[in-house]
C-alpha atoms as a PDB file:
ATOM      1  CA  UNK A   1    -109.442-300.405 -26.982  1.00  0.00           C
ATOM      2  CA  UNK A   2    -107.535-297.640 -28.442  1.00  0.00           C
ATOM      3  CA  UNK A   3    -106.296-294.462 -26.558  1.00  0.00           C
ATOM      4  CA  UNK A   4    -106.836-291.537 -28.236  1.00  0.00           C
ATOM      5  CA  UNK A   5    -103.239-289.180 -28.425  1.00  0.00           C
ATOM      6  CA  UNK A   6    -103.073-285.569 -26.871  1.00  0.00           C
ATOM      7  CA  UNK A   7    -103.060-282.941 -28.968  1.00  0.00           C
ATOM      8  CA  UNK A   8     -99.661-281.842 -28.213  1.00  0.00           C
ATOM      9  CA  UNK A   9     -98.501-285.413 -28.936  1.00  0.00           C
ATOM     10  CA  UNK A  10    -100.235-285.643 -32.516  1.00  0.00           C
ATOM     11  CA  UNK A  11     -98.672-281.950 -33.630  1.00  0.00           C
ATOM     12  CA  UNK A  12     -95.038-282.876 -32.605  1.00  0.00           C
ATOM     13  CA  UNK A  13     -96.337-285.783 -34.849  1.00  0.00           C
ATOM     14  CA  UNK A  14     -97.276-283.671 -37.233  1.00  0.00           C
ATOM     15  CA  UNK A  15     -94.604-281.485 -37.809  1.00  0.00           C
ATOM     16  CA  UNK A  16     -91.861-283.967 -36.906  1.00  0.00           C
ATOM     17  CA  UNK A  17     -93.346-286.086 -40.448  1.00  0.00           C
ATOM     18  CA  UNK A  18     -93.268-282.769 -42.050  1.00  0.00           C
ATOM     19  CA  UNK A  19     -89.576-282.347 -40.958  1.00  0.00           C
ATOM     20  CA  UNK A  20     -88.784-285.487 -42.126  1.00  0.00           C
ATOM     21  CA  UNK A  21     -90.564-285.622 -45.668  1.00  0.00           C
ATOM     22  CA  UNK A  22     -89.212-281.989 -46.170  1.00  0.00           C
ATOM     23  CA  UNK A  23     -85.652-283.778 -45.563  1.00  0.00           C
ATOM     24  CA  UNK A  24     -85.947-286.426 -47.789  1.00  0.00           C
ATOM     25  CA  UNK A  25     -87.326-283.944 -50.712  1.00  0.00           C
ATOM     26  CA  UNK A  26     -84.627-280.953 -50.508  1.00  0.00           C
ATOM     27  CA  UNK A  27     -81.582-282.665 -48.478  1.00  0.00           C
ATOM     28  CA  UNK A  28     -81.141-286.471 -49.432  1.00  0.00           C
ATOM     29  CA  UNK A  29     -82.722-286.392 -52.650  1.00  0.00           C
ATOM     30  CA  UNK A  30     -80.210-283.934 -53.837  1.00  0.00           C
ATOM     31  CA  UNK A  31     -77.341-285.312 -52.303  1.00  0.00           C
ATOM     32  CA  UNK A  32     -78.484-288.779 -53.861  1.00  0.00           C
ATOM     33  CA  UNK A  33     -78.594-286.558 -57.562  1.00  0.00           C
ATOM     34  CA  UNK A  34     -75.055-285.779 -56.857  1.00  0.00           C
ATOM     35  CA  UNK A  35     -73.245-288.897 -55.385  1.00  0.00           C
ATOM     36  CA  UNK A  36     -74.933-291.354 -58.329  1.00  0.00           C
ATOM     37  CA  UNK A  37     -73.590-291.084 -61.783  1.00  0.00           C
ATOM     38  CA  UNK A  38     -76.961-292.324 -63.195  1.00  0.00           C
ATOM     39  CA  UNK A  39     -79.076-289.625 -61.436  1.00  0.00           C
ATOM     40  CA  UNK A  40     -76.552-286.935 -62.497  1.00  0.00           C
ATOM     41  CA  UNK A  41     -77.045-287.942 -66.302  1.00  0.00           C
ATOM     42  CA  UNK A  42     -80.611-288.349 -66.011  1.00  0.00           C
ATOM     43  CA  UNK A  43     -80.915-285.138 -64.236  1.00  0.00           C
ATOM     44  CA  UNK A  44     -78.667-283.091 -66.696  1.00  0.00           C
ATOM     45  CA  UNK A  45     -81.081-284.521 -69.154  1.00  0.00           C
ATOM     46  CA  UNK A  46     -83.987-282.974 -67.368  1.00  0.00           C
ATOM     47  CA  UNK A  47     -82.316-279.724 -67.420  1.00  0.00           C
ATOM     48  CA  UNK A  48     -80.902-279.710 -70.911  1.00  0.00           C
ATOM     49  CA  UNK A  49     -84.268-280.687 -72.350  1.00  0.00           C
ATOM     50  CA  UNK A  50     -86.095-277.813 -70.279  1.00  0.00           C
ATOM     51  CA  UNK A  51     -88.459-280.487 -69.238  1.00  0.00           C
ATOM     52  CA  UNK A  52     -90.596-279.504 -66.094  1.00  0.00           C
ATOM     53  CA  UNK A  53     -90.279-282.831 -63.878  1.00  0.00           C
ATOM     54  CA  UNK A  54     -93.840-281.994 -61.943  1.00  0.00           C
ATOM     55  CA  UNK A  55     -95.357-282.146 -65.815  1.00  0.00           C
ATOM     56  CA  UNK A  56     -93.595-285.130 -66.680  1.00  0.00           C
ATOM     57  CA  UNK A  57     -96.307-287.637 -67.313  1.00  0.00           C
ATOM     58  CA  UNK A  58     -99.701-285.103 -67.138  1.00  0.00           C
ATOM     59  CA  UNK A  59     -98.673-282.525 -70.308  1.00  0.00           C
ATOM     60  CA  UNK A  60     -97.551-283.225 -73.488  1.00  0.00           C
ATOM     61  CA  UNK A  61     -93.644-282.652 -73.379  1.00  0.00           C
ATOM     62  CA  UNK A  62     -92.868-284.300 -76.685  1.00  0.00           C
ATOM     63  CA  UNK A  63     -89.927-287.154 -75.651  1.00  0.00           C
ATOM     64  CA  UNK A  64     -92.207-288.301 -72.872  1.00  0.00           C
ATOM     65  CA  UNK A  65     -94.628-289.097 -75.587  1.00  0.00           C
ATOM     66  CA  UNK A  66     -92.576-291.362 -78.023  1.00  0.00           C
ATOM     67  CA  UNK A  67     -90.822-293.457 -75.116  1.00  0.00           C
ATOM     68  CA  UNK A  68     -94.788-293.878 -73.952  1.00  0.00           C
ATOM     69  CA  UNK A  69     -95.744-294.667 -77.756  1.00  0.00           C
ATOM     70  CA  UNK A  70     -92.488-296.868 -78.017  1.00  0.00           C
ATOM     71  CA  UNK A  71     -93.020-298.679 -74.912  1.00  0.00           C
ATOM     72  CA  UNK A  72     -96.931-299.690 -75.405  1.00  0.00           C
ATOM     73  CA  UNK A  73     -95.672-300.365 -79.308  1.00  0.00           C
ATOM     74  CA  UNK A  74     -93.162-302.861 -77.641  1.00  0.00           C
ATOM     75  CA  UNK A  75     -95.501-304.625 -75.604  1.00  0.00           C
ATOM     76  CA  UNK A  76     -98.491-304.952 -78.281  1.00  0.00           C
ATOM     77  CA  UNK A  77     -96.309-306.174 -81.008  1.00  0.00           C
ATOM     78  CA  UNK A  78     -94.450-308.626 -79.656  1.00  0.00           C
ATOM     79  CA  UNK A  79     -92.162-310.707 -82.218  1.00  0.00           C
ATOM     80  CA  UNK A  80     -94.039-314.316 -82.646  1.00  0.00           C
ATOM     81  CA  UNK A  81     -92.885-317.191 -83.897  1.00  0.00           C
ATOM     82  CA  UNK A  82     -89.572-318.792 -84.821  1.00  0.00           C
ATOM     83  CA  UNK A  83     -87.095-316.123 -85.505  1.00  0.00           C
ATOM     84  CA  UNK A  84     -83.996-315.902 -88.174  1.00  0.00           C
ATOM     85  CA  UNK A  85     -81.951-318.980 -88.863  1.00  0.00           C
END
């Protein structure tokens, strides 16, 4: 049978999973952006293109919508048959 947890154990829960989410979102996240060459370029991207990353699949930001068009495009018609001799 399980034991139910104080309260004061499941807040220090709480807020120490806070703490740590909060870490991951504003200090290692960043400091991944800056120490990978990929994330930098994709991220300069981002910014160049004024594209609002917590929009980035729900609105209708314009590049988003031809790679999606391109990529289902890719996967529907699929090159069949013997190709070029």
């Amino acid at each position: 049978m399980m034991e139910n947890k104080t309260l004061g154990f499941r807040i220090i829960s709480f807020f120490a999973t806070c703490s740590v989410i909060w870490a991951m979102v504003f200090v290692a996240g960043p400091m991944l952006i800056d120490t990978t060459p990929a994330f930098r370029t994709l991220a300069d991207f981002v910014t160049e293109s004024d594209i609002e990353t917590g929009e980035f699949y729900y609105t209708d930001v314009e590049i988003v919508g031809h790679a999606d068009h391109n990529a289902r495009s890719s996967m529907e018609y699929l090159p069949h048959g013997p190709g070029p001799e």
